[in-house]
C-alpha atoms as a PDB file:
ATOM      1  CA  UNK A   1       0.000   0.000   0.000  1.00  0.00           C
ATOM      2  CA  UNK A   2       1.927   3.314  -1.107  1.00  0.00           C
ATOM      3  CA  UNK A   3       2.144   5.702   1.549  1.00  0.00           C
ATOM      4  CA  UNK A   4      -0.125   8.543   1.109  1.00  0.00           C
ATOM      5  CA  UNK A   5      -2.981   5.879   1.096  1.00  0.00           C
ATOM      6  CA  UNK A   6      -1.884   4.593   4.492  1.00  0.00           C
ATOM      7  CA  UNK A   7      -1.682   7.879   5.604  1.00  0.00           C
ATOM      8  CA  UNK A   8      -5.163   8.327   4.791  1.00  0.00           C
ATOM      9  CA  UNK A   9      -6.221   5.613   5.418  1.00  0.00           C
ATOM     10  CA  UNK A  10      -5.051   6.666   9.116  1.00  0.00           C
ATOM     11  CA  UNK A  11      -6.452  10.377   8.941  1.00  0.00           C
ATOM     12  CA  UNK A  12      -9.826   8.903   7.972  1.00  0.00           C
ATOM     13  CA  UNK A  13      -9.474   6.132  11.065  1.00  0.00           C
ATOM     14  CA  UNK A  14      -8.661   9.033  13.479  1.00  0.00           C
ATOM     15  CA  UNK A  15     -11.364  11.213  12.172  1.00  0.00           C
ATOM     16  CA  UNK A  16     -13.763   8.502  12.445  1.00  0.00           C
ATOM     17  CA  UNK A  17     -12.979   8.008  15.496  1.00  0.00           C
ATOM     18  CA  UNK A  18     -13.168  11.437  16.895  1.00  0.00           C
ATOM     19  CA  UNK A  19     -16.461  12.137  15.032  1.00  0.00           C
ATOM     20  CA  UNK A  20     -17.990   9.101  16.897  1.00  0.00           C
ATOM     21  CA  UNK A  21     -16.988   9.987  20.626  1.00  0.00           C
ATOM     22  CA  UNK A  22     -17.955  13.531  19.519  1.00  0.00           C
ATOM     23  CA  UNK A  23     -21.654  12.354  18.545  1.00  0.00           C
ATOM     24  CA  UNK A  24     -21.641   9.834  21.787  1.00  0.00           C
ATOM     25  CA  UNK A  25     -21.260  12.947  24.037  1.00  0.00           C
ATOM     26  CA  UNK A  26     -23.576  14.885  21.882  1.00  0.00           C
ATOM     27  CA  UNK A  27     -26.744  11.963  21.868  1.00  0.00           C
ATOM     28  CA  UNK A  28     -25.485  11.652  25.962  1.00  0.00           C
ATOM     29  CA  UNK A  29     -26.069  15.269  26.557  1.00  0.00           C
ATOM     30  CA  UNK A  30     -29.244  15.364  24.491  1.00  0.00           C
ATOM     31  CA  UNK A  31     -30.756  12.241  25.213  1.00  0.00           C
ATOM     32  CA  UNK A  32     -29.850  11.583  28.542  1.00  0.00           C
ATOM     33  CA  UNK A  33     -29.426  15.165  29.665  1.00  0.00           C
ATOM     34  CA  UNK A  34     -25.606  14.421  30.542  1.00  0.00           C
ATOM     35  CA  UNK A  35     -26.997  12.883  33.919  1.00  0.00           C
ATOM     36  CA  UNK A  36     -24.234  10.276  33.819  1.00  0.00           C
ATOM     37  CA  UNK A  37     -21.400  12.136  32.579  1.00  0.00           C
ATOM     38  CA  UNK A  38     -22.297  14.954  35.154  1.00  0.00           C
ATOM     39  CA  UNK A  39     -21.145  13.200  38.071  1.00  0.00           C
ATOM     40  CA  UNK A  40     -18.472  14.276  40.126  1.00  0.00           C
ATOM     41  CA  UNK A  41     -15.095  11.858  40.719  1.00  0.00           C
ATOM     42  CA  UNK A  42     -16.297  12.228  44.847  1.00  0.00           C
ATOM     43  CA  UNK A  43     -19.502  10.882  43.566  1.00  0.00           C
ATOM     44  CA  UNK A  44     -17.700   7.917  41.352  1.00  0.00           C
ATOM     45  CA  UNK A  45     -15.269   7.379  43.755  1.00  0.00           C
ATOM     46  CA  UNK A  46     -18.796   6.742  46.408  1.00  0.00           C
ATOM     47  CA  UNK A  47     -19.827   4.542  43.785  1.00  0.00           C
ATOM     48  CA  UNK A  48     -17.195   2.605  43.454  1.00  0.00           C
ATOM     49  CA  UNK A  49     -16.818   2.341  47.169  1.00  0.00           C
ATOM     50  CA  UNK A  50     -20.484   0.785  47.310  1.00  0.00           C
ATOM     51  CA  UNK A  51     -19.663  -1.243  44.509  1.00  0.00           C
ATOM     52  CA  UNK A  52     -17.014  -2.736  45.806  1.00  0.00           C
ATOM     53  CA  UNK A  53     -18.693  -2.921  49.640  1.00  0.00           C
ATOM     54  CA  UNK A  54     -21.731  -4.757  47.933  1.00  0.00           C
ATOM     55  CA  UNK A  55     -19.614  -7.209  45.867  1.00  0.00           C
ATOM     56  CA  UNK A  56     -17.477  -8.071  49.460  1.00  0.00           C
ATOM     57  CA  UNK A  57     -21.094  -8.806  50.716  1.00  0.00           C
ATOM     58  CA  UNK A  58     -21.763 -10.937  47.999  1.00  0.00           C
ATOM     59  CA  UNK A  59     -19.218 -12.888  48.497  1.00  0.00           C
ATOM     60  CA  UNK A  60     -19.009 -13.478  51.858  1.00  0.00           C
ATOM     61  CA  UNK A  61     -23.291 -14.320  51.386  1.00  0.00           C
ATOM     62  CA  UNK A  62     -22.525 -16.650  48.984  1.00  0.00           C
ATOM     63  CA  UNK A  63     -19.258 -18.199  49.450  1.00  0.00           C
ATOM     64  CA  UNK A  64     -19.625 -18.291  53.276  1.00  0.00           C
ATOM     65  CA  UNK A  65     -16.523 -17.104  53.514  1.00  0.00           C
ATOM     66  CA  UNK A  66     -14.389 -16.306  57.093  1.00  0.00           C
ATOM     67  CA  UNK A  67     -12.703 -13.374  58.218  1.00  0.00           C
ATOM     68  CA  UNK A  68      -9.543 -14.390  57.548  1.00  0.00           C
ATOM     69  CA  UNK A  69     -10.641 -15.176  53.280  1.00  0.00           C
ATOM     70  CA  UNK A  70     -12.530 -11.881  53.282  1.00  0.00           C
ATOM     71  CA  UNK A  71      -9.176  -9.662  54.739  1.00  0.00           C
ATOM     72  CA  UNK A  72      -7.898 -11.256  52.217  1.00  0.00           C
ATOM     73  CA  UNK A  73      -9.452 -10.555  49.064  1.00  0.00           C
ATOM     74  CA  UNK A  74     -10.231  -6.996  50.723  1.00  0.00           C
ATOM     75  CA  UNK A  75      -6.498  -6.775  50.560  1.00  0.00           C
ATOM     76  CA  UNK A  76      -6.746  -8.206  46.617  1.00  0.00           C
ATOM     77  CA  UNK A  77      -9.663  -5.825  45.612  1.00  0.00           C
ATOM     78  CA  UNK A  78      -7.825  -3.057  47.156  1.00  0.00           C
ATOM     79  CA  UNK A  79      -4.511  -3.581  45.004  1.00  0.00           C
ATOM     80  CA  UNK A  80      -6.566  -4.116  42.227  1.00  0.00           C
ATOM     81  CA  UNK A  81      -8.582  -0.703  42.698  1.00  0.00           C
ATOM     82  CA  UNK A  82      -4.739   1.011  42.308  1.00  0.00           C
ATOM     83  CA  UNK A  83      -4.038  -1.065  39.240  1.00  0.00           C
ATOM     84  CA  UNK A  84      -7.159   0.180  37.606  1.00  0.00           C
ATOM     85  CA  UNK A  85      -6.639   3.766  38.747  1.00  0.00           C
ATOM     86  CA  UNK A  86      -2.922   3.953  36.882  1.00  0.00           C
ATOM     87  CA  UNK A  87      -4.553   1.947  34.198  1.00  0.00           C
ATOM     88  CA  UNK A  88      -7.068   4.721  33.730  1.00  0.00           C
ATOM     89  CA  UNK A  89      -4.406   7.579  34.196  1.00  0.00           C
ATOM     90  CA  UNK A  90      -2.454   6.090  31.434  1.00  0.00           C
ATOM     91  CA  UNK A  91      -5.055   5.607  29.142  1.00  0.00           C
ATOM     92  CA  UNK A  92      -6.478   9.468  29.225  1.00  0.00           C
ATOM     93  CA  UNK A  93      -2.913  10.382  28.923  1.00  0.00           C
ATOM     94  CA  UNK A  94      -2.495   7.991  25.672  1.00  0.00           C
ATOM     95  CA  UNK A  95      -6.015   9.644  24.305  1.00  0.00           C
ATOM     96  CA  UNK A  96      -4.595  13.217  25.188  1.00  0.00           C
ATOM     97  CA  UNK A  97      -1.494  11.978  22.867  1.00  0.00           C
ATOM     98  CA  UNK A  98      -3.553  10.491  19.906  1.00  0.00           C
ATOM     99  CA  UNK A  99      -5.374  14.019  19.822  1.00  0.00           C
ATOM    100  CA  UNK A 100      -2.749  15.865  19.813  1.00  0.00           C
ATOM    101  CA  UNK A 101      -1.347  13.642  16.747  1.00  0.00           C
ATOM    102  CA  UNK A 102      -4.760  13.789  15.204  1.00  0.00           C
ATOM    103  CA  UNK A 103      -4.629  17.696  15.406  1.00  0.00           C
ATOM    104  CA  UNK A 104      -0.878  18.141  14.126  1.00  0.00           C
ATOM    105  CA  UNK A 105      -2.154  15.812  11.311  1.00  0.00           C
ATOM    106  CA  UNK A 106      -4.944  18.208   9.980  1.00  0.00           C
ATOM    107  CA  UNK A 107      -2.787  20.583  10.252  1.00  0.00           C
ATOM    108  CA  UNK A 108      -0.717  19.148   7.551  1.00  0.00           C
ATOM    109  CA  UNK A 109      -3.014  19.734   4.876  1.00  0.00           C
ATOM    110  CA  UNK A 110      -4.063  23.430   5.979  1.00  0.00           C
ATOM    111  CA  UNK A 111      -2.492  26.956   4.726  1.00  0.00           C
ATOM    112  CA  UNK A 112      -1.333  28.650   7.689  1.00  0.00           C
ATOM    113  CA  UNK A 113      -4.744  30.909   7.354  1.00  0.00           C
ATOM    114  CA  UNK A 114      -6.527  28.168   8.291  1.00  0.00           C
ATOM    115  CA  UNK A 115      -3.892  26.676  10.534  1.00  0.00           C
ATOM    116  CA  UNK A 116      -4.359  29.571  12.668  1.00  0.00           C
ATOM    117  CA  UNK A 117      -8.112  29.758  12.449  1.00  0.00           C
ATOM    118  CA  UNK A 118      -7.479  25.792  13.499  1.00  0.00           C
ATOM    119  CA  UNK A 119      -4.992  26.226  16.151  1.00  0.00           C
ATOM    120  CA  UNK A 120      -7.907  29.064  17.461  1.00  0.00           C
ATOM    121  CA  UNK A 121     -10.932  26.350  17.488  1.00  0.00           C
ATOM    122  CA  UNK A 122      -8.990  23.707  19.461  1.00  0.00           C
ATOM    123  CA  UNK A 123      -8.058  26.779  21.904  1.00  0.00           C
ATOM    124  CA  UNK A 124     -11.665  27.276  22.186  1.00  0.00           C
ATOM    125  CA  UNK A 125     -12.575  23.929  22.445  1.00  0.00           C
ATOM    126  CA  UNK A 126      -9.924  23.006  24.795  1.00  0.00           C
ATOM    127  CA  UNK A 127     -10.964  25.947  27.001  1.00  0.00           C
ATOM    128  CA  UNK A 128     -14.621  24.620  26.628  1.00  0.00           C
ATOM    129  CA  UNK A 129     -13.226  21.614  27.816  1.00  0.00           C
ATOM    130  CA  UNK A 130     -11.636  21.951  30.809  1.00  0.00           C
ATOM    131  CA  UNK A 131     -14.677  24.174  32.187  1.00  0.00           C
ATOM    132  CA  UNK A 132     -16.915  21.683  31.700  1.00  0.00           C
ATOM    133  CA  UNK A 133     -14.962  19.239  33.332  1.00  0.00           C
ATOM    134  CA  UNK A 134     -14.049  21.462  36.113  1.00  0.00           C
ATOM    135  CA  UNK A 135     -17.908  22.192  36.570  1.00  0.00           C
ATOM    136  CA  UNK A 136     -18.127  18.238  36.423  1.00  0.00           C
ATOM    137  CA  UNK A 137     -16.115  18.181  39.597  1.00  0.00           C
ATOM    138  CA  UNK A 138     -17.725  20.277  41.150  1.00  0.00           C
ATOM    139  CA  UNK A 139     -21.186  18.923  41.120  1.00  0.00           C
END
């Protein structure tokens, strides 16, 4: 395959991408009135608690378990918790990467009019951003 085809093959991947989690957020907002997306991370972080207190129950209901098997997996579920959290971490830092490629890719085919018209939008957008998820924290 020569290379400008992969390459576009790549831009169109990327923008396919983007366009879809763009219209996700845009049917959750619309549809569902963002109430999912609105919580805060000290409501997740609740959630997950009571997740993780019911699923303890569970276990110990249904397994009969003793004290000794439930400090244990309590000890398991909480080193597991930590693993997710860094996995998380690294994967919004690996999306913040791919956007940034994405953007320095249309950029490519842009005259520097519209590169700086461009490089304006994502300001705005990134701005945009960030107060929405800041307002998302604070709820």
């Amino acid at each position: 395959m020569p290379i400008r085809s992969r390459k576009w093959m790549w831009v169109t991947l990327l923008l396919t991408l983007v366009l879809g989690m763009s219209l996700g957020v845009m049917l959750n907002e619309l549809v569902l009135g963002g109430e999912q997306s609105g919580r805060s991370s000290r409501a997740q972080d609740g959630d997950r608690k009571d997740r993780s207190a019911r699923f303890k129950a569970w276990l110990e209901k249904e397994l009969d378990l003793s004290s000794e098997q439930m400090a244990n997996i309590e000890n398991v579920l909480g080193a597991y918790n930590e693993k997710s959290r860094e996995i998380w971490s690294q994967s919004q830092d690996a999306y913040r990467n791919l956007r940034m490629e994405f953007r320095q890719e249309v950029r490519a085919f842009l005259n520097s009019e519209q590169q700086k018209r461009f490089d304006e939008m994502m300001a705005e957008h990134d701005k945009r951003r960030q107060k929405d998820n800041h307002d998302k924290k604070e709820r």
